[in-house]
C-alpha atoms as a PDB file:
ATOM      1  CA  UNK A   1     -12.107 -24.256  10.595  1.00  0.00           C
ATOM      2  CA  UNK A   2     -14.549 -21.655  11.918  1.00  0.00           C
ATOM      3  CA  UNK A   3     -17.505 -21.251   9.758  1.00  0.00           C
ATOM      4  CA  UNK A   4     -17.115 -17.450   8.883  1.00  0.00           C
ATOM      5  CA  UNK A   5     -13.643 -18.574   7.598  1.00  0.00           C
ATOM      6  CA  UNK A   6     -14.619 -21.201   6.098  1.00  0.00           C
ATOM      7  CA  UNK A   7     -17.916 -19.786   4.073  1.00  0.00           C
ATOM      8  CA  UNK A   8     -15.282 -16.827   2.969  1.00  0.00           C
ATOM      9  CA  UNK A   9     -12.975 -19.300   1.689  1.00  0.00           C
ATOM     10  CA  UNK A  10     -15.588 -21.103  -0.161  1.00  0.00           C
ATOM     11  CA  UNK A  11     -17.388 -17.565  -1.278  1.00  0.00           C
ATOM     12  CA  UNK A  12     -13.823 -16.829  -2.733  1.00  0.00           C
ATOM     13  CA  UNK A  13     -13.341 -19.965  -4.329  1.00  0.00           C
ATOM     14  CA  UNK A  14     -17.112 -19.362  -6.076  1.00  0.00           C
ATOM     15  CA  UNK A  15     -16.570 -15.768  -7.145  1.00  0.00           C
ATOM     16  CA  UNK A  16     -12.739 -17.059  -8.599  1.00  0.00           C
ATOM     17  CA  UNK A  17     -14.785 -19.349 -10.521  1.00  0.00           C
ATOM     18  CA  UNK A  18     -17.517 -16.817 -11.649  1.00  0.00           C
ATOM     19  CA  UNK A  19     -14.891 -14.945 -13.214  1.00  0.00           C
ATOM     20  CA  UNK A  20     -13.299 -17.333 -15.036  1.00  0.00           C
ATOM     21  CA  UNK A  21     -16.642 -18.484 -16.360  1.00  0.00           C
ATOM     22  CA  UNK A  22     -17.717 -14.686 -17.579  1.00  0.00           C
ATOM     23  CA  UNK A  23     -14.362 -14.419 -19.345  1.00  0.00           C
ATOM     24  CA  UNK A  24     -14.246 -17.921 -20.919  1.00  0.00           C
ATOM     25  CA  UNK A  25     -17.828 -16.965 -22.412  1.00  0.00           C
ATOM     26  CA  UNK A  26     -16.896 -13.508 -23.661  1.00  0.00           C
ATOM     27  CA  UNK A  27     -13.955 -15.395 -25.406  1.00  0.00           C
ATOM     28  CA  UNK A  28     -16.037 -17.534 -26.803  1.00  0.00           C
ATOM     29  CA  UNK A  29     -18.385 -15.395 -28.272  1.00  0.00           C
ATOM     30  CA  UNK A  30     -15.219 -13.358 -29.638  1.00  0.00           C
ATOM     31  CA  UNK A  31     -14.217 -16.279 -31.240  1.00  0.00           C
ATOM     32  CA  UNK A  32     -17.778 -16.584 -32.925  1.00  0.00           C
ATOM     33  CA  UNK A  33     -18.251 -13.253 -34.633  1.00  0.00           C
ATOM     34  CA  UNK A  34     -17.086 -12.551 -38.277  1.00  0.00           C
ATOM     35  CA  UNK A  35     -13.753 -10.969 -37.582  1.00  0.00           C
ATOM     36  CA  UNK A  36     -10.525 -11.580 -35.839  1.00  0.00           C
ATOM     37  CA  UNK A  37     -10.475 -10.509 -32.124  1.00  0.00           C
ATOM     38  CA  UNK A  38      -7.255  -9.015 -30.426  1.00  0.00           C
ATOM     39  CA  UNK A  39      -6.302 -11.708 -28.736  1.00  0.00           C
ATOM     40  CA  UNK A  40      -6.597 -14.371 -31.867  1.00  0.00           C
ATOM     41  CA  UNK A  41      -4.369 -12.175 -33.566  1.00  0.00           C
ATOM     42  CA  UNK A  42      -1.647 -11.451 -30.813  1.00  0.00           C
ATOM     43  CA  UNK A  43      -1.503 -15.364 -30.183  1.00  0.00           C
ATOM     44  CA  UNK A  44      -1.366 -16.242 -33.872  1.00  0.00           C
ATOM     45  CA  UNK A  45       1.397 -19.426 -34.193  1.00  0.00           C
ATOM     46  CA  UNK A  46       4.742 -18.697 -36.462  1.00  0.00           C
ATOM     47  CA  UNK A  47       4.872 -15.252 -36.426  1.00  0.00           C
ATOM     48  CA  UNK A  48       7.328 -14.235 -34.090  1.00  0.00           C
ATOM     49  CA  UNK A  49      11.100 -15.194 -33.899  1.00  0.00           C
ATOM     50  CA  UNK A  50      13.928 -14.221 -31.322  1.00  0.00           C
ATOM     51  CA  UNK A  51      14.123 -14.403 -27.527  1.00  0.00           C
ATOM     52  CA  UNK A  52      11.971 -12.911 -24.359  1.00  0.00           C
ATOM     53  CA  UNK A  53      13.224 -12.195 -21.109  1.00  0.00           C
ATOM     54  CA  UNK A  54      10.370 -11.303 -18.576  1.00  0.00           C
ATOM     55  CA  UNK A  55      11.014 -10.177 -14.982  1.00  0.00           C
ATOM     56  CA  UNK A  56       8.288 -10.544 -12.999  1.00  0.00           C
ATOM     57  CA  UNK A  57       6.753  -9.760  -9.241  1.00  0.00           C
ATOM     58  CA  UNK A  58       7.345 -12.667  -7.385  1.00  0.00           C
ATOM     59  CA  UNK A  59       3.373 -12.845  -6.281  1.00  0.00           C
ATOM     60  CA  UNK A  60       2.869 -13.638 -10.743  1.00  0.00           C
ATOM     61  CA  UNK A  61       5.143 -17.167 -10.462  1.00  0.00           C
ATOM     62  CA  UNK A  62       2.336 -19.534 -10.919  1.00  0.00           C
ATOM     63  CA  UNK A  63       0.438 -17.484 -13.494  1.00  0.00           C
ATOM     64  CA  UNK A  64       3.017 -16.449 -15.522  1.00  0.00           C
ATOM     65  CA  UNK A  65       4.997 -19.625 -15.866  1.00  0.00           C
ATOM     66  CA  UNK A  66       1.874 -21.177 -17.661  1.00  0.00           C
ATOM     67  CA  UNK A  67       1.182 -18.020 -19.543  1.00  0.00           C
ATOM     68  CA  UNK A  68       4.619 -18.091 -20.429  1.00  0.00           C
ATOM     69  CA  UNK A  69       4.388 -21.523 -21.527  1.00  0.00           C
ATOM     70  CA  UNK A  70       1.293 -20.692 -23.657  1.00  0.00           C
ATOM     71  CA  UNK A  71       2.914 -17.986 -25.665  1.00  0.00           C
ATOM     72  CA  UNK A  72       5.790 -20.296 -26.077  1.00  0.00           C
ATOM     73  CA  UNK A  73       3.511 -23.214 -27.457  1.00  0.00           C
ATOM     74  CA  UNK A  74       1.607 -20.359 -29.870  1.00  0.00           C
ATOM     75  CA  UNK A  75       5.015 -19.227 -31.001  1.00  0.00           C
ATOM     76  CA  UNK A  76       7.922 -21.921 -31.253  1.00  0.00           C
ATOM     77  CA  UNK A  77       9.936 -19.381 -33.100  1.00  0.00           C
ATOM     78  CA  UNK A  78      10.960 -17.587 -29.370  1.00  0.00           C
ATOM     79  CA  UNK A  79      12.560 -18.848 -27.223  1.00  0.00           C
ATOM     80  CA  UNK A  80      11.776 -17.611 -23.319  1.00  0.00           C
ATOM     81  CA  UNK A  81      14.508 -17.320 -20.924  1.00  0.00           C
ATOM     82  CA  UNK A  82      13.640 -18.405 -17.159  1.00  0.00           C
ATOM     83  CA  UNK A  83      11.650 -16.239 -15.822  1.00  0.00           C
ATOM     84  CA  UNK A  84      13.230 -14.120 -13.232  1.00  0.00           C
ATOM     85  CA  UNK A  85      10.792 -13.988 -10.221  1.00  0.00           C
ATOM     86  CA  UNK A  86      11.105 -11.740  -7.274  1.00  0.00           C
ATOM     87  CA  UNK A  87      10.071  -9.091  -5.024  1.00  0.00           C
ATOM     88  CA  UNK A  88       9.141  -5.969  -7.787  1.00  0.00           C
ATOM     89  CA  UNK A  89      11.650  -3.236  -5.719  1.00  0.00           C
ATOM     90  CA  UNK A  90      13.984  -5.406  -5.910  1.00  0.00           C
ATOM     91  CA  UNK A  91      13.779  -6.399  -9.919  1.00  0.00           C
ATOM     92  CA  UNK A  92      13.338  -2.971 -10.487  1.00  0.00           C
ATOM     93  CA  UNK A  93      16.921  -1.936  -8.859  1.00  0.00           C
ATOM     94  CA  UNK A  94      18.232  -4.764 -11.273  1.00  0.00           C
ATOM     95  CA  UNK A  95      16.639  -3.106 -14.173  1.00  0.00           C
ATOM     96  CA  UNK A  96      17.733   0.199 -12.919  1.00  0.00           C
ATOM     97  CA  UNK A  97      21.303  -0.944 -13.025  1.00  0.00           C
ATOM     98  CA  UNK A  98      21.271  -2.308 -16.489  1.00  0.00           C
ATOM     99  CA  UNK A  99      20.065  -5.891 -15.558  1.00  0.00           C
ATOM    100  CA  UNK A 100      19.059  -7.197 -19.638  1.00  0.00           C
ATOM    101  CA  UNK A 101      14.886  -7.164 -19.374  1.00  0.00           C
ATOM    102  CA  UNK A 102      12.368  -7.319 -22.334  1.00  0.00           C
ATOM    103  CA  UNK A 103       9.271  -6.860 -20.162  1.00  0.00           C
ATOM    104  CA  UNK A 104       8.784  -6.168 -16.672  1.00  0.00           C
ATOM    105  CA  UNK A 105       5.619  -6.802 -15.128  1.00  0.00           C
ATOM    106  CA  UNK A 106       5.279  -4.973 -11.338  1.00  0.00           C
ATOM    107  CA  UNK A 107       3.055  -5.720  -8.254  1.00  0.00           C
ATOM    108  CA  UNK A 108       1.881  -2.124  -8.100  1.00  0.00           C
ATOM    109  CA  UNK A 109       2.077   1.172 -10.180  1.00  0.00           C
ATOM    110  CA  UNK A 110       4.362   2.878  -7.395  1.00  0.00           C
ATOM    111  CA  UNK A 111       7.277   0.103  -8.060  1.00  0.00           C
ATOM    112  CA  UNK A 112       6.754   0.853 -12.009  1.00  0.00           C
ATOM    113  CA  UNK A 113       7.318   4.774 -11.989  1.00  0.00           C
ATOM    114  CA  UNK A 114      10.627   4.062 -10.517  1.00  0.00           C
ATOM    115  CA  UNK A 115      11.371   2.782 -14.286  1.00  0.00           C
ATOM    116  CA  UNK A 116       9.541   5.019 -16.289  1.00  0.00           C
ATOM    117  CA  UNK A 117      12.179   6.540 -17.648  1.00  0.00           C
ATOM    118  CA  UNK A 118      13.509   3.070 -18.898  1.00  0.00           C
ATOM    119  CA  UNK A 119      10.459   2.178 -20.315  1.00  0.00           C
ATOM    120  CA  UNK A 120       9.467   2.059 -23.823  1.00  0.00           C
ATOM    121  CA  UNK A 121       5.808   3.953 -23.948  1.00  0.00           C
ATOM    122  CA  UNK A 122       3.328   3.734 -21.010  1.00  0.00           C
ATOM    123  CA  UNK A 123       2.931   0.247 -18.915  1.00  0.00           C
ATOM    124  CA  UNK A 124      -0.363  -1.263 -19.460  1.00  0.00           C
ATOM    125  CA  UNK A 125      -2.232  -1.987 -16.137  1.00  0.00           C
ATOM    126  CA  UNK A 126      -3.090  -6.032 -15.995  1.00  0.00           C
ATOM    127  CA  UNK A 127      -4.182  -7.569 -13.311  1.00  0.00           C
ATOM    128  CA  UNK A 128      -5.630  -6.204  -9.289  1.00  0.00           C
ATOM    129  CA  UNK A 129      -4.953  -8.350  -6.440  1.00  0.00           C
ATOM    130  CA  UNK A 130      -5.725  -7.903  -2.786  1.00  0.00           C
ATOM    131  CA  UNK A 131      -4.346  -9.000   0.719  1.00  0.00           C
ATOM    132  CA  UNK A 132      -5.535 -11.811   2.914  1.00  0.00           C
ATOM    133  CA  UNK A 133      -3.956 -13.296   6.045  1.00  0.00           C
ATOM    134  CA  UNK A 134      -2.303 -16.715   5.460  1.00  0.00           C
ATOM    135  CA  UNK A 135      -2.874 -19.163   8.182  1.00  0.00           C
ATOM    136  CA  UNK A 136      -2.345 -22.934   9.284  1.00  0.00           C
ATOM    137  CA  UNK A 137      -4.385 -25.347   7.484  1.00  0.00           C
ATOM    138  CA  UNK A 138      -7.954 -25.635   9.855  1.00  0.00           C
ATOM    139  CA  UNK A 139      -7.052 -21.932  11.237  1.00  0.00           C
ATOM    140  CA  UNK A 140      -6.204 -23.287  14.732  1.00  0.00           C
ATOM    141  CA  UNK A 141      -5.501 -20.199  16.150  1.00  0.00           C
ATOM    142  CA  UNK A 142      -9.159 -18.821  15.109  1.00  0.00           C
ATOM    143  CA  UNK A 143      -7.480 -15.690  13.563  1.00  0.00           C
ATOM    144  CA  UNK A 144     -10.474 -14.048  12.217  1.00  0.00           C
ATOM    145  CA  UNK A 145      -9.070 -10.360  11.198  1.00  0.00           C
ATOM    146  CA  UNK A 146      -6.338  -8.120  11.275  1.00  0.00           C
ATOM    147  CA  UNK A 147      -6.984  -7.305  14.682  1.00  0.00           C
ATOM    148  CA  UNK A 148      -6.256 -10.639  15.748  1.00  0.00           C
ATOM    149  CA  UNK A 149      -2.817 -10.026  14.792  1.00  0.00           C
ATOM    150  CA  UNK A 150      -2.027  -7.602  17.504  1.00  0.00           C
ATOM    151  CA  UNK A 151      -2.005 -10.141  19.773  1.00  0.00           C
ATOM    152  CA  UNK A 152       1.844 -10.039  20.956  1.00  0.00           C
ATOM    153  CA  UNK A 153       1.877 -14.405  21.194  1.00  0.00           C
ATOM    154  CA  UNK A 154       1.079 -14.684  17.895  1.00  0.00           C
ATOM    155  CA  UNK A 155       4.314 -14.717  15.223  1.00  0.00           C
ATOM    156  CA  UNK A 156       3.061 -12.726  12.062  1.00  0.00           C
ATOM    157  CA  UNK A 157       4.914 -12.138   9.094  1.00  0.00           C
ATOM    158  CA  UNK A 158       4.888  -9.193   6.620  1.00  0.00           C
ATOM    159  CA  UNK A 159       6.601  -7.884   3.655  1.00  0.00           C
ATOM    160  CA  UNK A 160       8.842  -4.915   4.172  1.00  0.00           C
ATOM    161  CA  UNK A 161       7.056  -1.606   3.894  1.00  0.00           C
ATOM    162  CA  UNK A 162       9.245  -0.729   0.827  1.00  0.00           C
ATOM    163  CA  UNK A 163       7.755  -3.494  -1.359  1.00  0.00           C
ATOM    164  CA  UNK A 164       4.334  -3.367  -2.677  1.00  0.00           C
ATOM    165  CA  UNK A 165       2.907  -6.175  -0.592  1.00  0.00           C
ATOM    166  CA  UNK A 166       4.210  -4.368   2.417  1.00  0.00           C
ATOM    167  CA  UNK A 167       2.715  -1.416   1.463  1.00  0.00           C
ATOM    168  CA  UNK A 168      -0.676  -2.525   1.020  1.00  0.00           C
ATOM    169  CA  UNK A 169      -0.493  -3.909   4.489  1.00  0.00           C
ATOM    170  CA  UNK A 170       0.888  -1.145   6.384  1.00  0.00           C
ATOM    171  CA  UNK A 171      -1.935   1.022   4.566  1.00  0.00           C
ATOM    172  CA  UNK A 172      -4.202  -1.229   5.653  1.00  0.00           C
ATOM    173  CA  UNK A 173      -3.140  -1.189   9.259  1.00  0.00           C
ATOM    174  CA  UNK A 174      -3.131   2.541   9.424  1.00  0.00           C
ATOM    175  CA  UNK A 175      -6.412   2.439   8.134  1.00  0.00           C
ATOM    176  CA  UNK A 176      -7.931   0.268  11.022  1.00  0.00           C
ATOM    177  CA  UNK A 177      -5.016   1.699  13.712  1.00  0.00           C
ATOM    178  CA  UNK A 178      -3.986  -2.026  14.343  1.00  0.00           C
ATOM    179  CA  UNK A 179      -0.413  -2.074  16.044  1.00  0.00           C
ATOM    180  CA  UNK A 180       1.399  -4.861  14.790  1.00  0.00           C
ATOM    181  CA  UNK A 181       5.287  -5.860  15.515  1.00  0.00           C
ATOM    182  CA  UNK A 182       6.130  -8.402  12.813  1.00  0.00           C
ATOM    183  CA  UNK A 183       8.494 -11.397  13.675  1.00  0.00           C
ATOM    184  CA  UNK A 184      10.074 -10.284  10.158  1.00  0.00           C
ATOM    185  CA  UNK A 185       9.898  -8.329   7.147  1.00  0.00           C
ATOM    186  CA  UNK A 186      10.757  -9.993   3.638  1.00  0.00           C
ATOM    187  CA  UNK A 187      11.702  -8.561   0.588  1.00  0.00           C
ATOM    188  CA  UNK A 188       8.892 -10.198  -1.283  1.00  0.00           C
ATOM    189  CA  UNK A 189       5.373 -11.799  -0.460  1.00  0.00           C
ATOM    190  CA  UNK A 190       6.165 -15.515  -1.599  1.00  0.00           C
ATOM    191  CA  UNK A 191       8.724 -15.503   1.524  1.00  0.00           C
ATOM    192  CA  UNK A 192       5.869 -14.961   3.533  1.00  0.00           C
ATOM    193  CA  UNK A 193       3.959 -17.389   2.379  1.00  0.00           C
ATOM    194  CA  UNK A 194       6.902 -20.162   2.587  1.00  0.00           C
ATOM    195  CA  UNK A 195       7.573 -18.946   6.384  1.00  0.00           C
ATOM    196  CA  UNK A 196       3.569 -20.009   7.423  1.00  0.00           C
ATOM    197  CA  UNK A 197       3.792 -22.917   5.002  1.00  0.00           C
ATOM    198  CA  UNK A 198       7.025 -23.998   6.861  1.00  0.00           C
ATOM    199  CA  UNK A 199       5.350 -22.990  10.776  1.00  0.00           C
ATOM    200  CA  UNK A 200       7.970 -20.750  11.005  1.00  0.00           C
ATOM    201  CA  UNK A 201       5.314 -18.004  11.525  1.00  0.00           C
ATOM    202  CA  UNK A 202       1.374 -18.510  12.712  1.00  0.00           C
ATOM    203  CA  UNK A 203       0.314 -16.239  10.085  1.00  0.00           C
ATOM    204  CA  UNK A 204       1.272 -13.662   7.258  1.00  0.00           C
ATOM    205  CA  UNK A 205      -0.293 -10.615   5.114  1.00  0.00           C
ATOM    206  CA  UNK A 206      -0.215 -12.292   1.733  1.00  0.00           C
ATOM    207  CA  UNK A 207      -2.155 -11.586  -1.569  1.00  0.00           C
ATOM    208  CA  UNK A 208      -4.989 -13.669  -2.323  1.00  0.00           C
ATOM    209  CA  UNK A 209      -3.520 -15.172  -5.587  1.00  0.00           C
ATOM    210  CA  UNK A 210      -0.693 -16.494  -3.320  1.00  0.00           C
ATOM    211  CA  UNK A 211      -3.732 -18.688  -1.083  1.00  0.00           C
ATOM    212  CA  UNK A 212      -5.624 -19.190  -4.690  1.00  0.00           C
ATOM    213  CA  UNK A 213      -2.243 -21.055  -5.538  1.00  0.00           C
ATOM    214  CA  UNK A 214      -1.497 -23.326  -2.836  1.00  0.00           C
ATOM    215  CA  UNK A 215      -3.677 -25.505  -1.087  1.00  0.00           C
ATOM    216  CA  UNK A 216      -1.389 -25.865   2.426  1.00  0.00           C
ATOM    217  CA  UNK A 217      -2.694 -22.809   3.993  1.00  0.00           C
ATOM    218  CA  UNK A 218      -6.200 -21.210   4.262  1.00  0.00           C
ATOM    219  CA  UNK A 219      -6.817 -17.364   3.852  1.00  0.00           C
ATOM    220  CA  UNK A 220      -8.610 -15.706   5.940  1.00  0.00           C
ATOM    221  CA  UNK A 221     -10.455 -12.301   4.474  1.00  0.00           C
ATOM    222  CA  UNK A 222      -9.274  -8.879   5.687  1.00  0.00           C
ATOM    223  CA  UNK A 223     -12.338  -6.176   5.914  1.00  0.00           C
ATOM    224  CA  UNK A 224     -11.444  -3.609   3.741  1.00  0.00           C
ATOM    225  CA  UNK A 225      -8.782  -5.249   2.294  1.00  0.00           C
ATOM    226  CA  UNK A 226      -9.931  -3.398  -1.720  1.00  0.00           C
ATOM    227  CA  UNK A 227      -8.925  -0.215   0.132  1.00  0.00           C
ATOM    228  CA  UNK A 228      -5.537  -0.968  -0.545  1.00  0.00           C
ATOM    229  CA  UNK A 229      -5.737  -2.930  -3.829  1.00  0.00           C
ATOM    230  CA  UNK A 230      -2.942  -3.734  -6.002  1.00  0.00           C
ATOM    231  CA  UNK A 231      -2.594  -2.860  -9.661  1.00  0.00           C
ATOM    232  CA  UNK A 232      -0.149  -4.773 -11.490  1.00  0.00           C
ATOM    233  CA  UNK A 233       1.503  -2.937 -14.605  1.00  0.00           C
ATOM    234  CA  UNK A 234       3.451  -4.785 -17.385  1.00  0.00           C
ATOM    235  CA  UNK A 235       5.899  -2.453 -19.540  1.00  0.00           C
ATOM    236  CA  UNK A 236       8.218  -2.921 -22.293  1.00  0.00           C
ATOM    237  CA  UNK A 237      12.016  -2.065 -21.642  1.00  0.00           C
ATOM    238  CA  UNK A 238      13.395   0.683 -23.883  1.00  0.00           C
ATOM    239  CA  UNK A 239      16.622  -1.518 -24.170  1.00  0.00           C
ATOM    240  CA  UNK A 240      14.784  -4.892 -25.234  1.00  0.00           C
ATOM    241  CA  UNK A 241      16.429  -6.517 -28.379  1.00  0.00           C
ATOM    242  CA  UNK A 242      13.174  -7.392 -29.111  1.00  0.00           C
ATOM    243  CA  UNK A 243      10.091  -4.908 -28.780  1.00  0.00           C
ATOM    244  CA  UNK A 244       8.096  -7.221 -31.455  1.00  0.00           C
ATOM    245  CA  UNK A 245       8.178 -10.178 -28.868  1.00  0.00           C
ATOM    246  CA  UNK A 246       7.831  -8.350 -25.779  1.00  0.00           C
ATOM    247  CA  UNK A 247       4.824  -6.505 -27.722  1.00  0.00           C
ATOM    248  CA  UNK A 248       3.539  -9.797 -28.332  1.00  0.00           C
ATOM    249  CA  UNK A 249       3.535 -11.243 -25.067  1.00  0.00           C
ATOM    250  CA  UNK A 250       2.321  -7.744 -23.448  1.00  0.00           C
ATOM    251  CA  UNK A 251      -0.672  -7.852 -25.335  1.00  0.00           C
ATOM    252  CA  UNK A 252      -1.219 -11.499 -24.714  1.00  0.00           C
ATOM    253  CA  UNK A 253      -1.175 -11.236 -21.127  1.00  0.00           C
ATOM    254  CA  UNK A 254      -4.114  -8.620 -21.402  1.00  0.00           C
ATOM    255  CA  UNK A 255      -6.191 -10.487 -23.648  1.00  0.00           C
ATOM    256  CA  UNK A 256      -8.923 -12.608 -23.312  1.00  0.00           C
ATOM    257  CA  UNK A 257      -6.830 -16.099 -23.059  1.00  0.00           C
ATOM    258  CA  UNK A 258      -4.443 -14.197 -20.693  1.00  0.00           C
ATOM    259  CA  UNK A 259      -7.017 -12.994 -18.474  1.00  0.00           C
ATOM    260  CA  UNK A 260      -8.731 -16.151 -18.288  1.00  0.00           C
ATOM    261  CA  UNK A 261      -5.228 -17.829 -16.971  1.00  0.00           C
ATOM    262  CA  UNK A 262      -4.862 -14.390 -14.605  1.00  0.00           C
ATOM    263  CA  UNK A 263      -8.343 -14.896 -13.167  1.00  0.00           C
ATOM    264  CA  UNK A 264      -8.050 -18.823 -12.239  1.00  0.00           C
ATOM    265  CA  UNK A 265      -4.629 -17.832  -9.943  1.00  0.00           C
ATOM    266  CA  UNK A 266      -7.163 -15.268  -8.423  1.00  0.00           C
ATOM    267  CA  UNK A 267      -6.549 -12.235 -10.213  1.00  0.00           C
ATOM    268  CA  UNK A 268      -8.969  -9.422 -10.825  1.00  0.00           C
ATOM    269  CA  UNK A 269      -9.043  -7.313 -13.287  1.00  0.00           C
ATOM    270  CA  UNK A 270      -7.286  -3.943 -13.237  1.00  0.00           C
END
């Protein structure tokens, strides 16, 4: 691996880390005061009864399976459908068209104004995430930057420009003028990942919670890349059978605990 790539990687993995440590000592000292935080009370075992059915952007699969299963474990009493994971345009067409939802949590604010009018009250903004270019384990082609991508032998995959991942990239290749003729566009970013995990591509515009989650390709940093940050909304369906839950869960994934699980699949906060 070349050393700049490799010192980012390892700069990430240190700053991922860093986080997680700042918010697993503010929870603790939470937990120490006199009264009940937020979060203690949102997570509070027994209280809630019924079923949750959470769509998802597919780029949240690791991190909210296991917050999923947390809630679950806190409250035995509901009962949490499979998650349905998937590019956020394309859950939000589902939703659109009557598809049952209790919460929908979106890669970006764009994708969640398409639903506003479904939702019920304002979507609370979660979790930031940011691009980085997925590449072969060692980085054998020495792809260093965005620029690098240009290069017309190289097979690069992106996410559609419809889809938030896509957008982030093609605002980030506007930015820098960077040409770039993609071998293929997919409808969400964990297809791009799974096409340079597979070699079917040499490298792909990912976010960096999708490197943060496997450990069969390397990231390499994008300068700039906060330019075209990701916020990721979570909102409550209008239609849910059952607001209490979905409240429940909402405010979990923005507490404390929640955060803490965001931060070690190499979210930032909103």
């Amino acid at each position: 691996m070349p050393q700049d790539s490799a010192r980012g990687l390892g700069a990430q993995r240190l700053v991922r880390a860093a986080s997680v440590l700042v918010l697993a000592s503010g929870l603790a000292l939470a937990g120490c005061s006199d009264g009940v935080s937020e979060s203690q009370t949102s997570s509070a075992p027994g209280e809630l009864h019924g079923s949750l059915t959470i769509f998802a952007a597919a780029s949240l699969t690791e991190s909210f399976t296991e917050l999923a299963d947390i809630f679950g474990s806190d409250h035995p009493g509901v009962t949490i459908a499979p998650i349905s994971f998937d590019g956020s345009t394309t859950l939000a067409t589902q939703i659109g068209e009557g598809a049952p939802a209790d919460v929908f949590a979106a890669a970006d604010e764009a994708t969640m104004r398409t639903v506003s009018g479904l939702l019920d009250g304002e979507p609370t903004p979660f979790a930031s995430n940011s691009l980085q270019i997925a590449v072969q384990l060692g980085n054998p082609l020495a792809i260093s930057g965005l620029a690098d991508l240009s290069d017309p032998d190289l097979k690069v995959v992106v996410c559609a420009p419809h889809v938030p991942c896509g957008a982030s990239a093609h605002t980030l290749l506007d930015r820098q003028n960077i040409v770039l003729t993609p071998a293929s566009e997919e409808l969400n970013v964990k297809a791009v990942l799974t096409k340079v995990q597979l070699r079917e591509a040499d490298a792909g515009l990912v976010y960096v919670s999708d490197i943060a989650a496997t450990d069969s390709v390397e990231g390499v940093s994008i300068r700039g890349a906060d330019e075209a940050k990701s916020i990721y909304p979570i909102g409550i369906l209008e239609r849910s059978k059952n607001p209490a839950v979905a409240q429940a869960f909402r405010d979990f994934v923005v507490s404390d605990r929640g955060q803490i699980v965001l931060a070690q699949y190499g979210f930032g906060r909103p």
